[in-house]
N, C-alpha and C. Protein backbone atom coordinates (compact mmCIF):
# COMPACT_ATOMS: atom_id res chain seq x y z
N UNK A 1 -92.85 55.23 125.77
CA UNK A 1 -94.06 55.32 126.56
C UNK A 1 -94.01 54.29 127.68
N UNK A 2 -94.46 54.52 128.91
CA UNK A 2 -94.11 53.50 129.90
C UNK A 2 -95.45 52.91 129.44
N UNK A 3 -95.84 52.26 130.51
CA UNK A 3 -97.27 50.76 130.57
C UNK A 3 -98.24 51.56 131.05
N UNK A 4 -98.29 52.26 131.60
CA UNK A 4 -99.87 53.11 131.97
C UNK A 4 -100.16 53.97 130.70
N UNK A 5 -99.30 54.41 130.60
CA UNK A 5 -99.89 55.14 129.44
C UNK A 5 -100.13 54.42 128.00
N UNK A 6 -99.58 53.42 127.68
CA UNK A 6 -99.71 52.11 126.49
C UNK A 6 -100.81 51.44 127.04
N UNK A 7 -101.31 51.23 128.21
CA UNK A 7 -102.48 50.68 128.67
C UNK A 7 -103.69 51.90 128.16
N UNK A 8 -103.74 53.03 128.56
CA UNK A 8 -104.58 54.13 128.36
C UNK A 8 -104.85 54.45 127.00
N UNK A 9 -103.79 54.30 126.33
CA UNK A 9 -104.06 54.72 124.89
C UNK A 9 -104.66 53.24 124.15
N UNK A 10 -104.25 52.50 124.50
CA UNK A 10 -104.88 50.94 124.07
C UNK A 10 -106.42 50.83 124.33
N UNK A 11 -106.78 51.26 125.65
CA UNK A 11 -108.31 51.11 126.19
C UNK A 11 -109.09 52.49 125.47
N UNK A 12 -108.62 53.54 125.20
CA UNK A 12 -108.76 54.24 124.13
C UNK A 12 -109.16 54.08 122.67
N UNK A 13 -108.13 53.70 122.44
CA UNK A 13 -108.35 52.69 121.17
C UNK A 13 -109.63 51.62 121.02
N UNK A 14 -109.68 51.11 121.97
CA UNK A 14 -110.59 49.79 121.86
C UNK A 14 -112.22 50.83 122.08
N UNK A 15 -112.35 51.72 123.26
CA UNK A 15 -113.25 52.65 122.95
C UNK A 15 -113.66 53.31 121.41
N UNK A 16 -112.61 53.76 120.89
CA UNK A 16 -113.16 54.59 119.79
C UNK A 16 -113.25 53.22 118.77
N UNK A 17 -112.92 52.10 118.57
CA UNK A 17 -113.38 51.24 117.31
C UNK A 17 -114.65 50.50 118.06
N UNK A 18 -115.03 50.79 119.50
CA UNK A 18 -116.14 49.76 119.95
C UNK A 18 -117.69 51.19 119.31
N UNK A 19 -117.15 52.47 119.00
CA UNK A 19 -118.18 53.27 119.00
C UNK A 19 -118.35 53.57 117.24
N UNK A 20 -116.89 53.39 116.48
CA UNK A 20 -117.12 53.27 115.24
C UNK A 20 -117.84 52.16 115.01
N UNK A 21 -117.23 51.05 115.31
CA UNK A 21 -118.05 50.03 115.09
C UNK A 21 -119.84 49.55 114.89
N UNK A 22 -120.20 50.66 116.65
CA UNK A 22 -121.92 50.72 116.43
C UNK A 22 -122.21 51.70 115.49
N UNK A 23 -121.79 52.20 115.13
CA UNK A 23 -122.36 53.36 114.24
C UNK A 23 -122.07 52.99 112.88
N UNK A 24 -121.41 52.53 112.46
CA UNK A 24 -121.30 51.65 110.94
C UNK A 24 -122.29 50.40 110.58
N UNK A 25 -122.15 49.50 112.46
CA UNK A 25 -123.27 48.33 112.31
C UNK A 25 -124.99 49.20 112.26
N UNK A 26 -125.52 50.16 112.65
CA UNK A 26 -126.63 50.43 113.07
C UNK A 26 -127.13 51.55 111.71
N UNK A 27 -126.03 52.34 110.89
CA UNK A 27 -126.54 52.94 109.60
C UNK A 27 -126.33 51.86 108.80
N UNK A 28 -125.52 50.61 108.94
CA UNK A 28 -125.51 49.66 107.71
C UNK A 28 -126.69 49.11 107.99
N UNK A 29 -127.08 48.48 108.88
CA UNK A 29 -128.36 47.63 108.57
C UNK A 29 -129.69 48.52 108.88
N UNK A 30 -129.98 49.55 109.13
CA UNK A 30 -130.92 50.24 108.62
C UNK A 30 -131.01 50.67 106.55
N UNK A 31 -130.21 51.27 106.61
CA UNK A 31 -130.03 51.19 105.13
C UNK A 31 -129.39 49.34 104.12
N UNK A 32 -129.23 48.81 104.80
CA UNK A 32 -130.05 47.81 103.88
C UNK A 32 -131.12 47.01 104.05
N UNK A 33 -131.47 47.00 105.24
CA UNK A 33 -132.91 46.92 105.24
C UNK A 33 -134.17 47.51 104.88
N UNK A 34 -133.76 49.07 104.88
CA UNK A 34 -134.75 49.95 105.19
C UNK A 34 -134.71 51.10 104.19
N UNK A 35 -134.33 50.69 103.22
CA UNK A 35 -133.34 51.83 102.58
C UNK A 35 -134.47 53.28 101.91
N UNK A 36 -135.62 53.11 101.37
CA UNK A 36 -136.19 53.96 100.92
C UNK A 36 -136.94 54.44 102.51
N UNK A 37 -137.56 53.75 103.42
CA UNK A 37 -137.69 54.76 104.41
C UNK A 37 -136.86 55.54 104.96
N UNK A 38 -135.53 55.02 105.33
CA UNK A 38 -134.62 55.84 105.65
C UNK A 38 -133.94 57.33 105.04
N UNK A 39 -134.31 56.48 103.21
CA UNK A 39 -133.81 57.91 102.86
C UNK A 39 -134.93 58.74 102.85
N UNK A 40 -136.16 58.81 103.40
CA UNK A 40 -137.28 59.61 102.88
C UNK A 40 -137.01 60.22 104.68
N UNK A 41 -137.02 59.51 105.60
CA UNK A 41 -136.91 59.82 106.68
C UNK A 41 -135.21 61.14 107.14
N UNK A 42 -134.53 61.29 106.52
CA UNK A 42 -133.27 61.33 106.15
C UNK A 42 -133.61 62.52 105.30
N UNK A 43 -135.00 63.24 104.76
CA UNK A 43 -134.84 63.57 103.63
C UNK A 43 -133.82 64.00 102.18
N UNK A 44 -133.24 62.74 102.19
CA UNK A 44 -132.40 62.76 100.80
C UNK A 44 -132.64 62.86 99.52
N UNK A 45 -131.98 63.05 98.39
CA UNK A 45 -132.57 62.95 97.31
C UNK A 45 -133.62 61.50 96.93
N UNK A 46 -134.94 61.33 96.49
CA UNK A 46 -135.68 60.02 96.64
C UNK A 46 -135.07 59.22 95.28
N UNK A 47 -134.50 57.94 95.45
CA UNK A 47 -134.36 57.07 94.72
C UNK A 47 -135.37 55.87 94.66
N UNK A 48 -135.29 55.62 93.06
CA UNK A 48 -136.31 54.85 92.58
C UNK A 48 -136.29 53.30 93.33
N UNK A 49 -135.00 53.00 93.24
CA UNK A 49 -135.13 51.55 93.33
C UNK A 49 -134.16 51.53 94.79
N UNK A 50 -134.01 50.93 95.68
CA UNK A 50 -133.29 50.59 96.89
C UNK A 50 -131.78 49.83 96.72
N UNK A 51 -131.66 49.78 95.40
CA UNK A 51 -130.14 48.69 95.18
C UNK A 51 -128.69 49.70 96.28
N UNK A 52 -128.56 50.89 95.40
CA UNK A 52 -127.32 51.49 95.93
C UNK A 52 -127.50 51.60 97.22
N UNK A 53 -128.46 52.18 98.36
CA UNK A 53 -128.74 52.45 99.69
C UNK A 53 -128.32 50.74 100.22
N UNK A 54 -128.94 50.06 99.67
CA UNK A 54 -128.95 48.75 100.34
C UNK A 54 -127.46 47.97 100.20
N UNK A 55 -127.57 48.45 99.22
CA UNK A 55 -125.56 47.85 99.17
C UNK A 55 -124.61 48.62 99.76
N UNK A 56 -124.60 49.70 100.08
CA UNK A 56 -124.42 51.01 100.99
C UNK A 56 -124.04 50.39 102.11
N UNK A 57 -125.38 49.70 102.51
CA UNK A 57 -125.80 49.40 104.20
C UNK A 57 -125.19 48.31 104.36
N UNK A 58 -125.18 47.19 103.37
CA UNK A 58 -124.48 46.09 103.39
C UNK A 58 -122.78 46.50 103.79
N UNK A 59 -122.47 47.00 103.05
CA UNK A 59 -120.77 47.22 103.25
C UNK A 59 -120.45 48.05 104.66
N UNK A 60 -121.29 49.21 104.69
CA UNK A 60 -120.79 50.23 105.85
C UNK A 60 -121.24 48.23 107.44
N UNK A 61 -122.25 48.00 107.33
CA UNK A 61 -122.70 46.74 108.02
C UNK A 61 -120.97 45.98 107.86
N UNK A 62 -120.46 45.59 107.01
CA UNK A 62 -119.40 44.61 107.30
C UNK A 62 -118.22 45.39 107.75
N UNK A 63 -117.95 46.78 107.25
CA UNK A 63 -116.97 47.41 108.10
C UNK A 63 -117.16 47.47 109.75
N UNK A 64 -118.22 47.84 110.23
CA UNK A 64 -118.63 47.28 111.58
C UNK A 64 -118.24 46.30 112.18
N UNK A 65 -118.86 45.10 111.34
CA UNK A 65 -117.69 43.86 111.85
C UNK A 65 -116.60 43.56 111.63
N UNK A 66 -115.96 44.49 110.98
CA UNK A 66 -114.24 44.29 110.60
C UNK A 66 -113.86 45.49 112.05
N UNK A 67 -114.70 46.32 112.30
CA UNK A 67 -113.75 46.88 113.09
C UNK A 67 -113.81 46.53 114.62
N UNK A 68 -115.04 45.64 114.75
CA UNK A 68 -115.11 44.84 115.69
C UNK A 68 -113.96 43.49 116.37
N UNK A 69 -113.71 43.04 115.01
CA UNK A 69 -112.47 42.29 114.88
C UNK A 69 -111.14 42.70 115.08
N UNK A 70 -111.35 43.88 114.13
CA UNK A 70 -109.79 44.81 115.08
C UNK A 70 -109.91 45.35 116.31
N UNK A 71 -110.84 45.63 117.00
CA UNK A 71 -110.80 46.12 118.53
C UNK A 71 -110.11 44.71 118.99
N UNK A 72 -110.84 43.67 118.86
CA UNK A 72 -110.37 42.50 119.89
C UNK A 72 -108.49 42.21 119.47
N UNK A 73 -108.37 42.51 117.93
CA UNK A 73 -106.48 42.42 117.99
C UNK A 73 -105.89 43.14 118.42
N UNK A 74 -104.78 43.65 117.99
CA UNK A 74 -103.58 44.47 117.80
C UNK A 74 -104.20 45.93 117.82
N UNK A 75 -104.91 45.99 116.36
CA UNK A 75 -105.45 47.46 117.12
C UNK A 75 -104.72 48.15 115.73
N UNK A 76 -103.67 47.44 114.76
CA UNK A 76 -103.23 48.27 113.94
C UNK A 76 -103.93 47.62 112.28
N UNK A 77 -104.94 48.09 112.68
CA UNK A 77 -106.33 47.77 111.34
C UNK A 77 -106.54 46.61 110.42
N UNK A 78 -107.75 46.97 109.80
CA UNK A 78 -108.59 45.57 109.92
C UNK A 78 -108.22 44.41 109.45
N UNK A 79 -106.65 44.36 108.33
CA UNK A 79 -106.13 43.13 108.15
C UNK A 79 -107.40 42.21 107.27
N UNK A 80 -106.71 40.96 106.98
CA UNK A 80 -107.72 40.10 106.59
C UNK A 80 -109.00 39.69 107.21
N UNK A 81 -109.48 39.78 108.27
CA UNK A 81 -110.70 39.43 109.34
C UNK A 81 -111.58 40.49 108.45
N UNK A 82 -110.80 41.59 108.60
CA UNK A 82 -111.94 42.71 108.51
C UNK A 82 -112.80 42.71 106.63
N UNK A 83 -111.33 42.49 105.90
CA UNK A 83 -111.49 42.09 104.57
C UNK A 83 -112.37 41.04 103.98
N UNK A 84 -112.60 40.07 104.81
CA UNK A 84 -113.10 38.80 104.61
C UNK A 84 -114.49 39.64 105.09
N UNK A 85 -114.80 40.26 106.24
CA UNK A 85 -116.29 40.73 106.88
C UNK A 85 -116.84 41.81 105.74
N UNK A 86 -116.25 42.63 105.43
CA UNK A 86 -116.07 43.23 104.43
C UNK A 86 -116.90 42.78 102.95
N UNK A 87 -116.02 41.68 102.37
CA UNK A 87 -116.58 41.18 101.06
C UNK A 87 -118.00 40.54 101.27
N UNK A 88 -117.69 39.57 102.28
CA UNK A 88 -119.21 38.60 102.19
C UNK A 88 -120.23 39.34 102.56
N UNK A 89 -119.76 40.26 103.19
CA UNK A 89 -121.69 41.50 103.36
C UNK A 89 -121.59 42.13 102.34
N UNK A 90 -120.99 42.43 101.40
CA UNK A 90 -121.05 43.29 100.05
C UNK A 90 -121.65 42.18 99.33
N UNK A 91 -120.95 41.19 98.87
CA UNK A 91 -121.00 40.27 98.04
C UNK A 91 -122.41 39.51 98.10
N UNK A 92 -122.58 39.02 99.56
CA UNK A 92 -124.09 38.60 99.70
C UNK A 92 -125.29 39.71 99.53
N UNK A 93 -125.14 40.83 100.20
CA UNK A 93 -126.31 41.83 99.71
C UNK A 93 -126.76 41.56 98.16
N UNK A 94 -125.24 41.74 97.65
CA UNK A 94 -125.39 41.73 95.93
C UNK A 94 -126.33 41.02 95.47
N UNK A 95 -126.32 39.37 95.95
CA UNK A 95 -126.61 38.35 95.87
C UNK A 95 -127.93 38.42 95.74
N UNK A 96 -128.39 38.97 97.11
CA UNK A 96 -129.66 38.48 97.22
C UNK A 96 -130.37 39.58 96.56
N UNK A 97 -130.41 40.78 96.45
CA UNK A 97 -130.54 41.58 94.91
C UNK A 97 -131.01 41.22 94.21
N UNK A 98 -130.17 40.47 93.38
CA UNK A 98 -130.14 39.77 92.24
C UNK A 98 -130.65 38.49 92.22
N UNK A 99 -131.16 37.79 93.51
CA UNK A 99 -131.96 36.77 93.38
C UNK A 99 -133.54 37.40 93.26
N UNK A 100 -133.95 37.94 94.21
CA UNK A 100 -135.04 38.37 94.85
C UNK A 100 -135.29 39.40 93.86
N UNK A 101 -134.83 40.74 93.41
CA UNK A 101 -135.61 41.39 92.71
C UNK A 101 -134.83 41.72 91.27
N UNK A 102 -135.16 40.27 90.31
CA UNK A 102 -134.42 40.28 89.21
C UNK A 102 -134.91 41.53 88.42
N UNK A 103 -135.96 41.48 88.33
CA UNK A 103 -136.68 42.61 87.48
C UNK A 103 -136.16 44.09 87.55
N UNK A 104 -135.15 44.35 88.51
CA UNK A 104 -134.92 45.37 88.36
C UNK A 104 -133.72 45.67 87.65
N UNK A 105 -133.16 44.70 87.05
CA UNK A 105 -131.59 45.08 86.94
C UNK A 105 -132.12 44.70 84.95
N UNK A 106 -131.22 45.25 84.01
CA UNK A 106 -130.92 44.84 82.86
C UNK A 106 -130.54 43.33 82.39
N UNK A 107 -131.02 42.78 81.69
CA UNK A 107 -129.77 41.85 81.27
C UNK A 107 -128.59 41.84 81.70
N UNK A 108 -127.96 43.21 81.00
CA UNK A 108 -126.19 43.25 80.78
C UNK A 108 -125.98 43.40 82.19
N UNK A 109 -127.41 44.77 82.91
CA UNK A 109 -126.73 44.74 84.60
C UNK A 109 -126.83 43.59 85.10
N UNK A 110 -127.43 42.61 85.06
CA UNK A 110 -127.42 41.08 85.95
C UNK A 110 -125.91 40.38 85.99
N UNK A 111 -125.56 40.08 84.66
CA UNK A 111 -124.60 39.92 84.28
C UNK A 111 -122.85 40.11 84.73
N UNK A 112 -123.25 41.64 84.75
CA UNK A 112 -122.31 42.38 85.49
C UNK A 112 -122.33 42.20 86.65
N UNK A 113 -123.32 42.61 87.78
CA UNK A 113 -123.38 42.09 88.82
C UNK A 113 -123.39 40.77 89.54
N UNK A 114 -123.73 40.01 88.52
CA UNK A 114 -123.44 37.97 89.12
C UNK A 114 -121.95 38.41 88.83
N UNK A 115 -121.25 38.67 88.03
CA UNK A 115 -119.56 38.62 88.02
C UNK A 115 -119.43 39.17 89.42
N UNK A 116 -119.43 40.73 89.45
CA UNK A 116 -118.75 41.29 90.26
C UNK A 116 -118.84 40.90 91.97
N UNK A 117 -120.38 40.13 92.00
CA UNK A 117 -120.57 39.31 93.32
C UNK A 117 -120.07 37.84 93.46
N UNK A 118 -119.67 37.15 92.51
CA UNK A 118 -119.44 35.74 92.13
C UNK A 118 -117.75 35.99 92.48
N UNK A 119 -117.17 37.11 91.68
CA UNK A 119 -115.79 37.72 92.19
C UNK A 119 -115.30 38.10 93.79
N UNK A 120 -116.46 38.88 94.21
CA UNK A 120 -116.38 39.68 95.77
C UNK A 120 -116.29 38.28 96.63
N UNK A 121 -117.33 37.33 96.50
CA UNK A 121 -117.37 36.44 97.17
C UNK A 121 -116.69 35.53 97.49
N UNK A 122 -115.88 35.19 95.96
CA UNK A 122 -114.96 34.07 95.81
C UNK A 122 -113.49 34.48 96.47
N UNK A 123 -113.61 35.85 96.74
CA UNK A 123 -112.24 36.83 97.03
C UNK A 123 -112.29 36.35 98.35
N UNK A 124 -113.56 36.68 99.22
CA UNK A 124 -113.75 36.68 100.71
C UNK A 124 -113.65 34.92 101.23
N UNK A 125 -114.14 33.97 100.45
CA UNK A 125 -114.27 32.42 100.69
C UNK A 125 -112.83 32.15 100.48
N UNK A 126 -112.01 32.77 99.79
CA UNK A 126 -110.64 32.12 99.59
C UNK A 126 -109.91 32.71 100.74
N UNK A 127 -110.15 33.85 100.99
CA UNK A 127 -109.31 34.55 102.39
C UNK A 127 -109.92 34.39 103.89
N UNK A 128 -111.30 33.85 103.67
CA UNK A 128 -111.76 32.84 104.94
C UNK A 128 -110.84 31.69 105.22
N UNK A 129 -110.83 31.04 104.10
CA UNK A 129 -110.30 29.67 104.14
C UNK A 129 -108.89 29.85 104.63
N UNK A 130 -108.09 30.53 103.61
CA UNK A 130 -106.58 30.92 104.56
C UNK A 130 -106.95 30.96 105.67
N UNK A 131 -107.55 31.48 106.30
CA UNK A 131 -107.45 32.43 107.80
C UNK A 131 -108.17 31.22 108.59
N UNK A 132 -108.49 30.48 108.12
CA UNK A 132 -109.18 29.36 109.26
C UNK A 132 -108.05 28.25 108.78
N UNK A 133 -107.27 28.49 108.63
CA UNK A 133 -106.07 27.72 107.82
C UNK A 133 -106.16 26.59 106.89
N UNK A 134 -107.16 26.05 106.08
CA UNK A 134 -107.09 25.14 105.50
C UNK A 134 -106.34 25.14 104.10
């Protein structure tokens, strides 16, 4: 491929992850913010409690910023940046879940979920830390 055309397909590229990008950031944080209006607005099946929509929104929200991160690199996907953006919006949604509306989860589900967010998180803080090199 000569340079105009590696230039064209590159600015291409950076187009289609600058438009994935809004559209992952703008249904993620509506649905975890918003999650039972959205799905009523949306008319979806109605769920009781907002956990899955909101953790939904959380993750599709950090793929946004992972693919934000890959527009500005290489361009050949999201690598650790995106992985690290990835966990800590999963992991924190979880979080605050499980701080804020304990009452909804079981015992055993609390449990399960402090692991599996205590895990997500500790995954993303250890591959921050690489990546900021310490």
């Amino acid at each position: 491929m000569n340079r105009q055309t590696t230039e064209t397909a590159d600015s291409m590229q950076r187009r289609l992850l600058l438009i994935d990008a809004a559209v992952n950031l703008l249904l993620g944080a509506l649905l975890a913010f918003y999650p039972q209006r959205l799905v009523a607005a949306l008319g979806l099946p109605e769920v009781r409690v907002a956990f899955y929509p909101s953790i939904l929104g959380a993750v599709l929200f950090g793929i946004g910023i992972a693919l934000l991160l890959a527009r500005r690199g290489d361009g050949h996907g999201l690598g650790l940046d995106g992985a690290i953006a990835i966990n800590l919006c999963g992991a924190g949604a979880l979080a605050v879940w499980l701080v804020a509306s304990p009452e909804v989860f079981s015992d055993t589900g609390k449990v399960t979920l402090w692991i599996v967010a205590v895990l997500v998180l500790g995954i993303g803080l250890v591959e921050l830390r690489h990546r900021l090199g310490r």
